[in-house]
Protein backbone atom coordinates (compact mmCIF):
# COMPACT_ATOMS: atom_id res chain seq x y z
CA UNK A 1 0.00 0.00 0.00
CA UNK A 2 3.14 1.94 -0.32
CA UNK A 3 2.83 3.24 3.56
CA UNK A 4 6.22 4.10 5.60
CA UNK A 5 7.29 0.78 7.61
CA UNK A 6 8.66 2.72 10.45
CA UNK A 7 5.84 5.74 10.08
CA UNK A 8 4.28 5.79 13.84
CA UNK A 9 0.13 5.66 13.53
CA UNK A 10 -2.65 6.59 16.24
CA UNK A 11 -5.11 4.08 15.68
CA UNK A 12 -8.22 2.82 17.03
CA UNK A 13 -8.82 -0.90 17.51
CA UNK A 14 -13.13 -1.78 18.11
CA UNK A 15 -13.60 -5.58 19.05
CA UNK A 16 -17.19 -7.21 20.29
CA UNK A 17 -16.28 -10.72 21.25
CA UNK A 18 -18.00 -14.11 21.18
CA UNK A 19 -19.61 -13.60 24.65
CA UNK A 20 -21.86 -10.93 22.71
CA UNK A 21 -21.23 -8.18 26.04
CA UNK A 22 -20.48 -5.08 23.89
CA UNK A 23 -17.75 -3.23 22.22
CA UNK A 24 -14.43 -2.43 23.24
CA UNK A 25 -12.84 0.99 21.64
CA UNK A 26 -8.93 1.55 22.50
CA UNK A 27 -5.72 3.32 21.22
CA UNK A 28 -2.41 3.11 20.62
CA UNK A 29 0.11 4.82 18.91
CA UNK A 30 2.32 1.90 16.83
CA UNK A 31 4.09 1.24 13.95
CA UNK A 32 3.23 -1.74 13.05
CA UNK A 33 5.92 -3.84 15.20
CA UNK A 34 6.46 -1.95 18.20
CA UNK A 35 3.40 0.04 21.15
CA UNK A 36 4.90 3.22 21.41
CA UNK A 37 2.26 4.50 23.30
CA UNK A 38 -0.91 3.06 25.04
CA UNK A 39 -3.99 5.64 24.66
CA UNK A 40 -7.29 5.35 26.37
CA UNK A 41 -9.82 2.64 26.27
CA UNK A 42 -13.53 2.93 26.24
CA UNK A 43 -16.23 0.54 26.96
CA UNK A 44 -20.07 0.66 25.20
CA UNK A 45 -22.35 -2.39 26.49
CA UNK A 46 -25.37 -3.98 24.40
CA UNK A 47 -28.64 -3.78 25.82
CA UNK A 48 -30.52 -6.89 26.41
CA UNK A 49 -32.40 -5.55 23.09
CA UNK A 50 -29.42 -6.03 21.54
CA UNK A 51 -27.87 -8.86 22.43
CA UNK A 52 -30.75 -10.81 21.74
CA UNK A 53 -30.69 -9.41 18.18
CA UNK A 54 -27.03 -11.01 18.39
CA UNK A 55 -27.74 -14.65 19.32
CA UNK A 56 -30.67 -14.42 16.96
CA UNK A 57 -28.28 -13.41 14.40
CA UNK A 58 -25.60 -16.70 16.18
CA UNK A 59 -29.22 -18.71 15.37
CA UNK A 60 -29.62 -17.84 11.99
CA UNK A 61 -26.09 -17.81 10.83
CA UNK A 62 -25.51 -21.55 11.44
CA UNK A 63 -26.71 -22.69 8.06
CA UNK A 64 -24.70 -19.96 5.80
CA UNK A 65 -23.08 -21.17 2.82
CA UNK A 66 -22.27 -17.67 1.43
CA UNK A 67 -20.25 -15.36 3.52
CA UNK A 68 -21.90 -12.43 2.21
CA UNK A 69 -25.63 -13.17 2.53
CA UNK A 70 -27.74 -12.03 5.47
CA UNK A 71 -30.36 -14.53 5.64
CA UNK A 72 -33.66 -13.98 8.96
CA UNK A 73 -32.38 -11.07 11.02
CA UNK A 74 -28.55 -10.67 9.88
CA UNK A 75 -29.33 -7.88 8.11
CA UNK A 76 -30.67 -5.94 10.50
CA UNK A 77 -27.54 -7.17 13.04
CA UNK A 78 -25.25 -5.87 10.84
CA UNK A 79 -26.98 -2.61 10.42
CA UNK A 80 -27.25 -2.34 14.52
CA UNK A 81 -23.74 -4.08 14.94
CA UNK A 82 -22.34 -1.12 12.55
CA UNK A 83 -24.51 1.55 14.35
CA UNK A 84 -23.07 0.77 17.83
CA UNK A 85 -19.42 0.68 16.43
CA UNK A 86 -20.10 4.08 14.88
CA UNK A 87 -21.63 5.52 18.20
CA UNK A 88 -18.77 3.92 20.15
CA UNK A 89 -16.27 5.38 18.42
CA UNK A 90 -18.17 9.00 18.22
CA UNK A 91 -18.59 8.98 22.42
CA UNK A 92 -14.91 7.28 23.04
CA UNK A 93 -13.82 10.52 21.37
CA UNK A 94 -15.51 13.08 22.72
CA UNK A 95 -14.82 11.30 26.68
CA UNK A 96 -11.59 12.00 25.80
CA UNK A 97 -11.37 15.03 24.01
CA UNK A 98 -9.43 13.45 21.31
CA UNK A 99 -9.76 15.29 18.01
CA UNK A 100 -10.99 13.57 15.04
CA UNK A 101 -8.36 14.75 12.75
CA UNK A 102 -5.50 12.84 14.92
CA UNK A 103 -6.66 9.20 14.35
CA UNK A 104 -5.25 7.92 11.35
CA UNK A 105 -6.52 4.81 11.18
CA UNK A 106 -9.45 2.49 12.68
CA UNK A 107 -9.35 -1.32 13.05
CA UNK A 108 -12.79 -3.17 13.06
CA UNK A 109 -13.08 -6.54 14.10
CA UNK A 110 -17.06 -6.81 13.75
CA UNK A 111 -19.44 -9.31 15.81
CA UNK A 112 -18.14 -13.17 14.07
CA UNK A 113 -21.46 -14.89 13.79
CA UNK A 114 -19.74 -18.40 11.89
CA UNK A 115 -16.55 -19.68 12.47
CA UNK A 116 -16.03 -22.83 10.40
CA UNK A 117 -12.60 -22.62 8.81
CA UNK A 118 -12.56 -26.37 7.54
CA UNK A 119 -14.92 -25.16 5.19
CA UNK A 120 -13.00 -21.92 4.81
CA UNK A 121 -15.73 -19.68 5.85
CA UNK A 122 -15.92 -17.00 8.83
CA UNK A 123 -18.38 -14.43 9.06
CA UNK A 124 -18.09 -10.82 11.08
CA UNK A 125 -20.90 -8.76 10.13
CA UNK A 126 -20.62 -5.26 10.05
CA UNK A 127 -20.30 -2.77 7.40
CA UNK A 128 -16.81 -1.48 7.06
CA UNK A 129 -17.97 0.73 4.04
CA UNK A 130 -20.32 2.19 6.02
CA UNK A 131 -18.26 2.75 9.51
CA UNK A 132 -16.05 4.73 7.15
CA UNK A 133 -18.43 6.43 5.75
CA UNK A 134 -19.72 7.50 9.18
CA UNK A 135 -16.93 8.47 10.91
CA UNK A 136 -15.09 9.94 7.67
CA UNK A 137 -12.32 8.02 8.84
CA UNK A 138 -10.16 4.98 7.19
CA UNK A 139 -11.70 1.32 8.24
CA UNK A 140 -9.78 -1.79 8.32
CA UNK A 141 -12.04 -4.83 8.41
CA UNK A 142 -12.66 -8.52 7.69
CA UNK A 143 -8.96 -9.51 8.87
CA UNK A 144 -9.84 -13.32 8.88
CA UNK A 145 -11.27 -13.54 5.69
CA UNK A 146 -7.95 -13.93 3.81
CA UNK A 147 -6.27 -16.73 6.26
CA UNK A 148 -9.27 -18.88 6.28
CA UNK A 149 -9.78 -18.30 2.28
CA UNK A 150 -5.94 -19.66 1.93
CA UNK A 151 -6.64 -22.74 4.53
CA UNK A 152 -5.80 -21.36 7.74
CA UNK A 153 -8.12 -21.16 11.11
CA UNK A 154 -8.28 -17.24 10.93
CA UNK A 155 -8.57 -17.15 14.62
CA UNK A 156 -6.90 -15.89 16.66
CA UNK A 157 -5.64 -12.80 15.16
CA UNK A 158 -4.31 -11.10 18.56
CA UNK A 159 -0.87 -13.40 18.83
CA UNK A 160 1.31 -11.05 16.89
CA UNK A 161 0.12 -8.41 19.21
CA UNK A 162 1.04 -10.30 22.64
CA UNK A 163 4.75 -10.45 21.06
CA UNK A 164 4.66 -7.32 20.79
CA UNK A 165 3.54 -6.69 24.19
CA UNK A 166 5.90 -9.78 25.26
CA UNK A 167 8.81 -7.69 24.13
CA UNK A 168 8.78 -5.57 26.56
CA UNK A 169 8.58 -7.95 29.48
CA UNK A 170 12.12 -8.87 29.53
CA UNK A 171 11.63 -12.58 30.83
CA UNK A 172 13.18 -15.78 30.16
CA UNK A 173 11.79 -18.85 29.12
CA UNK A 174 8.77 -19.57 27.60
CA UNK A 175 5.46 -17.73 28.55
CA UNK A 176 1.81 -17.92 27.81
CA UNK A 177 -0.64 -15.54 27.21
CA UNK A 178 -4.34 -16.40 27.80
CA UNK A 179 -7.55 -14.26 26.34
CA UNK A 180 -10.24 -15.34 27.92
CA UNK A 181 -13.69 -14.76 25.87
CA UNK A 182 -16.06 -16.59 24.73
CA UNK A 183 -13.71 -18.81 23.89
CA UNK A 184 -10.39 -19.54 25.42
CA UNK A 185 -7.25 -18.77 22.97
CA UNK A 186 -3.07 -18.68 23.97
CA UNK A 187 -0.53 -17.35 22.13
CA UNK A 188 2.93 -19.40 22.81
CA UNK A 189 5.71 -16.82 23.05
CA UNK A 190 9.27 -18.15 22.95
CA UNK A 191 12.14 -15.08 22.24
CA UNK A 192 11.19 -13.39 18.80
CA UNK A 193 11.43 -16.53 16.71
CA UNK A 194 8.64 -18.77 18.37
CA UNK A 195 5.40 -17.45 18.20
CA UNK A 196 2.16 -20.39 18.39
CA UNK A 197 -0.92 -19.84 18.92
CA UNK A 198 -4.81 -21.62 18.90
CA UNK A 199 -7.81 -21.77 20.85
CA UNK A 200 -8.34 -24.03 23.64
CA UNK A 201 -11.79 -24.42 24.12
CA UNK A 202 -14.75 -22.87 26.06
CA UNK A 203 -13.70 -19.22 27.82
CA UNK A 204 -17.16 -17.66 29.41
CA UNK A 205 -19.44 -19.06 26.20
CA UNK A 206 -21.10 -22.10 27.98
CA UNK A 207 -20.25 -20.47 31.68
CA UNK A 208 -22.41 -17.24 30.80
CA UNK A 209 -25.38 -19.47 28.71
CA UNK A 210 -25.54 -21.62 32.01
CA UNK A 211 -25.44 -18.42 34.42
CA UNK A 212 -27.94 -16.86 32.24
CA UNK A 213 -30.70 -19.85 32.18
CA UNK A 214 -30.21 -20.70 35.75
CA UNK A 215 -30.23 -17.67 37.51
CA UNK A 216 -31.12 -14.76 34.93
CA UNK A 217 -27.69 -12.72 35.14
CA UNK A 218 -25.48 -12.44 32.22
CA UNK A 219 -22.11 -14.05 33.58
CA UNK A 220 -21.35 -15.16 36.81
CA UNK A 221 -19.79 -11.87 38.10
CA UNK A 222 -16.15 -12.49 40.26
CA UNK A 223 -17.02 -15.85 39.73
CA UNK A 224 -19.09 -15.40 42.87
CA UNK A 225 -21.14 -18.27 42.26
CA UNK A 226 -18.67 -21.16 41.39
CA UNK A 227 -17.08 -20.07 44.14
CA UNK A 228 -20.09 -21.13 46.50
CA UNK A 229 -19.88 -24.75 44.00
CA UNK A 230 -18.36 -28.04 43.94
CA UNK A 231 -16.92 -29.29 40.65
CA UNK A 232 -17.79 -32.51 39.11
CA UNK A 233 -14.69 -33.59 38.44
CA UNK A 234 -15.77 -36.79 36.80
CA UNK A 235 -18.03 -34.55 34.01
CA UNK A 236 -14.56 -32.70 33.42
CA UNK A 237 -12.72 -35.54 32.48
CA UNK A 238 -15.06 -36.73 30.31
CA UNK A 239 -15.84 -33.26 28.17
CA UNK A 240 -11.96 -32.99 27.37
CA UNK A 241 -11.98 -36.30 25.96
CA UNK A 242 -13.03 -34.40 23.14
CA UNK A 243 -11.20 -34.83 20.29
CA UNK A 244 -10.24 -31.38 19.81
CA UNK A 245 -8.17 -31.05 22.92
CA UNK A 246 -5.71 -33.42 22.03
CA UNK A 247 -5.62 -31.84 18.46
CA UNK A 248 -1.95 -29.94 18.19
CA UNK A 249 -1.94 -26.42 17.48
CA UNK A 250 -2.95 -24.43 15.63
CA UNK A 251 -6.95 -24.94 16.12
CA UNK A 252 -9.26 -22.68 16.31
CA UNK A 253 -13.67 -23.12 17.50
CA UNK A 254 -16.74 -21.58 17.00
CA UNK A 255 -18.85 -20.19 20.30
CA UNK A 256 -20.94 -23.20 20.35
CA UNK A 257 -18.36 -25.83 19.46
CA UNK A 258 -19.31 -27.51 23.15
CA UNK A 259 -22.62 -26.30 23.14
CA UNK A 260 -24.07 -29.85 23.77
CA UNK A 261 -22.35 -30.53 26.57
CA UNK A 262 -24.92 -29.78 29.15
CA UNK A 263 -24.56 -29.48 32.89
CA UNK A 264 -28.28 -29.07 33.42
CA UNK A 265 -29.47 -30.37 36.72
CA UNK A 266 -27.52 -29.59 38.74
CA UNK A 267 -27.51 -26.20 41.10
CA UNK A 268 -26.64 -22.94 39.86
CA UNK A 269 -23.06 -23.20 41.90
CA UNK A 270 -22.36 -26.39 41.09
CA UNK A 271 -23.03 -25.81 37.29
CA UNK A 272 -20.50 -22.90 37.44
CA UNK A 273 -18.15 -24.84 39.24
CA UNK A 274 -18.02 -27.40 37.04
CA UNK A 275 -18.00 -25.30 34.07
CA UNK A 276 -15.37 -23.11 35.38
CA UNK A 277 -13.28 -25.93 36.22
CA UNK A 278 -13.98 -27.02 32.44
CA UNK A 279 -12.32 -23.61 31.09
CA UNK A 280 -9.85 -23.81 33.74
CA UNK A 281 -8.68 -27.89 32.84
CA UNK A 282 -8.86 -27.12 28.91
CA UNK A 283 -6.45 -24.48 29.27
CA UNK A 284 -4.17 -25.82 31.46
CA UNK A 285 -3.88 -29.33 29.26
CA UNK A 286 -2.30 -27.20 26.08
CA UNK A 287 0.57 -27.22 28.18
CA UNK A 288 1.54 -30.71 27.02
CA UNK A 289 1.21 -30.11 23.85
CA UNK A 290 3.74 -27.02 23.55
CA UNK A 291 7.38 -27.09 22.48
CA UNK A 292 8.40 -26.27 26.62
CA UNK A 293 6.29 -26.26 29.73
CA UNK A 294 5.40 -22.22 29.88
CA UNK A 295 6.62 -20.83 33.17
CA UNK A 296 3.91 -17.94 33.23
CA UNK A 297 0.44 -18.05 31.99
CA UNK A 298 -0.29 -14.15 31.18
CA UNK A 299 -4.65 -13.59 31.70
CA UNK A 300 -6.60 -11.34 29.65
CA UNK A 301 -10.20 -11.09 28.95
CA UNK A 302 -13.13 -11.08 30.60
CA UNK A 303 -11.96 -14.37 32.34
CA UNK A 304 -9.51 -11.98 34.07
CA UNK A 305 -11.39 -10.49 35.96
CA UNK A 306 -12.83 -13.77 37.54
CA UNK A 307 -10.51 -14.91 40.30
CA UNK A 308 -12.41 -18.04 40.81
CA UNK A 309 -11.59 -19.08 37.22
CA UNK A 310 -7.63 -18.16 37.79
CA UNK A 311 -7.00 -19.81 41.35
CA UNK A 312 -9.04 -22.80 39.37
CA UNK A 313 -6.02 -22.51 36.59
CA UNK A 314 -3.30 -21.88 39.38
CA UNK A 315 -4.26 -25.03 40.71
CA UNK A 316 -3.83 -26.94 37.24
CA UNK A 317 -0.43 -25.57 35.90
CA UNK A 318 1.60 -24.97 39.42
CA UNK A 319 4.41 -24.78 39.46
CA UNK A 320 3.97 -21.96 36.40
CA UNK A 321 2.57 -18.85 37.82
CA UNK A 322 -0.89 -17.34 36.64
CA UNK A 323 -1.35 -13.82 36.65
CA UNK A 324 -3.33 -11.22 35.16
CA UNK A 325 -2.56 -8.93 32.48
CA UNK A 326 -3.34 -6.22 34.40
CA UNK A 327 -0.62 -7.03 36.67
CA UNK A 328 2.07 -6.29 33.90
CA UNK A 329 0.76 -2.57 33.42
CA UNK A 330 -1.50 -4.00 30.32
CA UNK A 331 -4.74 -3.86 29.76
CA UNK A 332 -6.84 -7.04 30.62
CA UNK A 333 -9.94 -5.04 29.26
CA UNK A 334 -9.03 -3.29 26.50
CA UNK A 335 -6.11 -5.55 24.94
CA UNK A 336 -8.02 -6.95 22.06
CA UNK A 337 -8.89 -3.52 21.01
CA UNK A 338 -5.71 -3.25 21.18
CA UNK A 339 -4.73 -5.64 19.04
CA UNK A 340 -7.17 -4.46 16.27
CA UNK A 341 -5.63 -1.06 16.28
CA UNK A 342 -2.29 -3.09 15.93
CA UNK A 343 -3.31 -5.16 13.11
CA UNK A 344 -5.13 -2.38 11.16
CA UNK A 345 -1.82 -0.59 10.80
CA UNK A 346 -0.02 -3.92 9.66
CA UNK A 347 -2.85 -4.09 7.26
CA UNK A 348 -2.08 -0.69 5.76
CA UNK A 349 1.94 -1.74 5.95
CA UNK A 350 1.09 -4.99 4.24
CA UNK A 351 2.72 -6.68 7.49
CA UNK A 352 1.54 -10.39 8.05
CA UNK A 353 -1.22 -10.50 10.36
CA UNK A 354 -1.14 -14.52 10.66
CA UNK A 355 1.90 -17.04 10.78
CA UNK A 356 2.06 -21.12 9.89
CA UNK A 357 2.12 -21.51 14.23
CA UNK A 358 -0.87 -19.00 15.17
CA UNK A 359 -3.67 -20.17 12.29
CA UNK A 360 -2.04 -23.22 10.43
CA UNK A 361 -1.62 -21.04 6.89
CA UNK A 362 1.08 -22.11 4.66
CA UNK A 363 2.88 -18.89 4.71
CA UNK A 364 3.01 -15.83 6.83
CA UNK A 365 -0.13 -13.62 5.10
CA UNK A 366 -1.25 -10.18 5.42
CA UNK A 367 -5.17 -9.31 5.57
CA UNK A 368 -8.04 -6.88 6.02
CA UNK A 369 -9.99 -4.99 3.49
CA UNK A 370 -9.00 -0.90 3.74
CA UNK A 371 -12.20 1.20 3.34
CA UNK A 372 -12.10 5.07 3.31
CA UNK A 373 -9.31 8.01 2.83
CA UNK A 374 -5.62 7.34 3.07
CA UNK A 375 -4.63 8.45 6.49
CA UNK A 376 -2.67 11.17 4.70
């Protein structure tokens, strides 16, 4: 795209995730390789409204064939889904009395809806056009299109981005860093030259569904509620002799992947428990199948903020230490913003955005679609 490797950008990164909460608006000032600086974060929830547009949307996505149609209500999802980006990224700016004129560049994950990358199709709805078009400001979007179109997982993106954040750590030996979501993901970070990455299995996805038909709250907030559980450790052992966890990396899931692995009947704690523990044990068993035992595991995501999930996970990789990414000085919250923000301005640098140990591809690939004015 002829940009300057080593130009420095101001950039915008908007993610919604799998557990359908709302969208995440954050900035950082980067070239590409490097954070040079981390800027604000801002946080816009969906209302119940809204989210139930959204697993509607989940709902009527599962039989797409076509990446680009918009069958039952995903038309009107991606028109609301492109709406609340817009509005996001409007009131993130005016909190913090950034002027419009200084962002150069805005990365746009969109809400995925299908994730099925053995038949190389992912779908994030959400106009890019027409966020560009809105904000009269350069879009980035549909980053996994091209990785899953060339045979890769597409997911997860954010693994270049925890390098980059690794860099900075100045630690030995292997480390791991965890995004808890929806779905669970690590990125593998050995020096500069190892860099692995795949999903792991359920994050909050079946946790939240559970909290949400048994007690009528979204997610099981500070993991209060396993807490007050016991786990069934027998219905643990038996969900990860699923196939997929003794798959090497690089894999990657949809939301709903596990979704028929029920835990109905039992109490409200003891369902969290047990499904906590499930998140907990699927994360901790990639350790086997990684070049070195990781001496840290590094927690972002909304699973961060549960510390009934992470003493669960201290438990099951001792003697590595578990620790949150806010304890480093990054942002548990807002890091996958982050990353978007990071990857739109590889995207405009034609940087790779994937790699043959994060999403399986045969060669280190570049992606997103650029919509709107050159930054300059």
């Amino acid at each position: 795209m002829g940009a300057d490797v080593t130009e420095v950008l101001r950039a915008i990164g908007l993610m919604s995730g799998t557990s359908l909460d709302g969208v995440d608006v954050a900035m950082i000032e980067t070239d590409g390789e490097g954070v040079m600086a981390f800027g604000p974060s801002f946080y816009r929830p969906y209302g119940d409204a809204e989210r139930a547009l959204l697993r509607q949307a989940l709902t009527d996505a599962v039989g797409l064939a076509d990446r680009n149609a918009r069958p039952g209500v995903l038309a009107e999802a991606e028109r609301i889904v492109t709406a609340i980006h817009a509005d996001a990224v409007e009131a993130f700016l005016s909190a913090h009395q950034i002027a419009h004129e200084t962002v150069d560049l805005v990365g746009f994950h969109g809400q995925t809806v299908l994730h099925r990358p053995a038949d190389r199709l992912t779908v994030q709805i959400g106009d890019g056009e027409e966020l560009s078009a809105r904000l009269d400001l350069p879009v980035v979007y549909d980053m996994r299109a091209a990785d899953v179109a060339a045979g890769g997982q597409g997911a997860p993106l954010v693994p270049v981005y925890h390098r980059a954040l690794a860099r900075g750590l100045e630690r030995s030996g292997p480390l791991v860093v965890v995004n808890v979501g929806g779905v669970s993901n690590i990125t593998y970070i050995d020096g500069d030259d190892v860099l692995i990455a795949c999903d792991t299995g359920p994050g909050n996805a079946l946790l939240d569904d559970f909290v949400a038909r048994s007690t009528g709250q979204p997610f099981d907030a500070d993991g209060a509620l396993a807490a007050q559980g016991q786990v069934d450790e027998a219905w643990v052992a038996r969900a990860l002799q699923n196939p997929f966890f003794s798959a090497a990396p690089p894999k990657s899931l949809d939301r709903n992947h596990f979704a028929a692995l029920t835990v109905e009947g039992k109490s409200p704690a003891d369902g969290a428990a047990t499904l906590t523990a499930f998140t907990a044990a699927s994360i901790a068993a990639i350790a086997t199948l990684l070049p070195a035992p990781p001496r840290a595991f590094i927690v972002a995501g909304g699973g961060a903020r549960n510390p009934t999930l992470l003493a669960m996970l201290r438990a099951r990789v001792a003697p590595a230490s578990v620790e949150s990414a806010d304890a480093l000085g990054w942002s548990a919250d807002a890091m996958e913003a982050q990353a978007f923000a990071f990857l739109a301005v590889r995207s405009a640098k034609g940087l790779p955005l994937t790699f043959p140990g994060t999403t399986g591809v045969a060669a280190a690939l570049t992606g997103g679609v650029r919509a709107g004015r050159s930054q300059h």
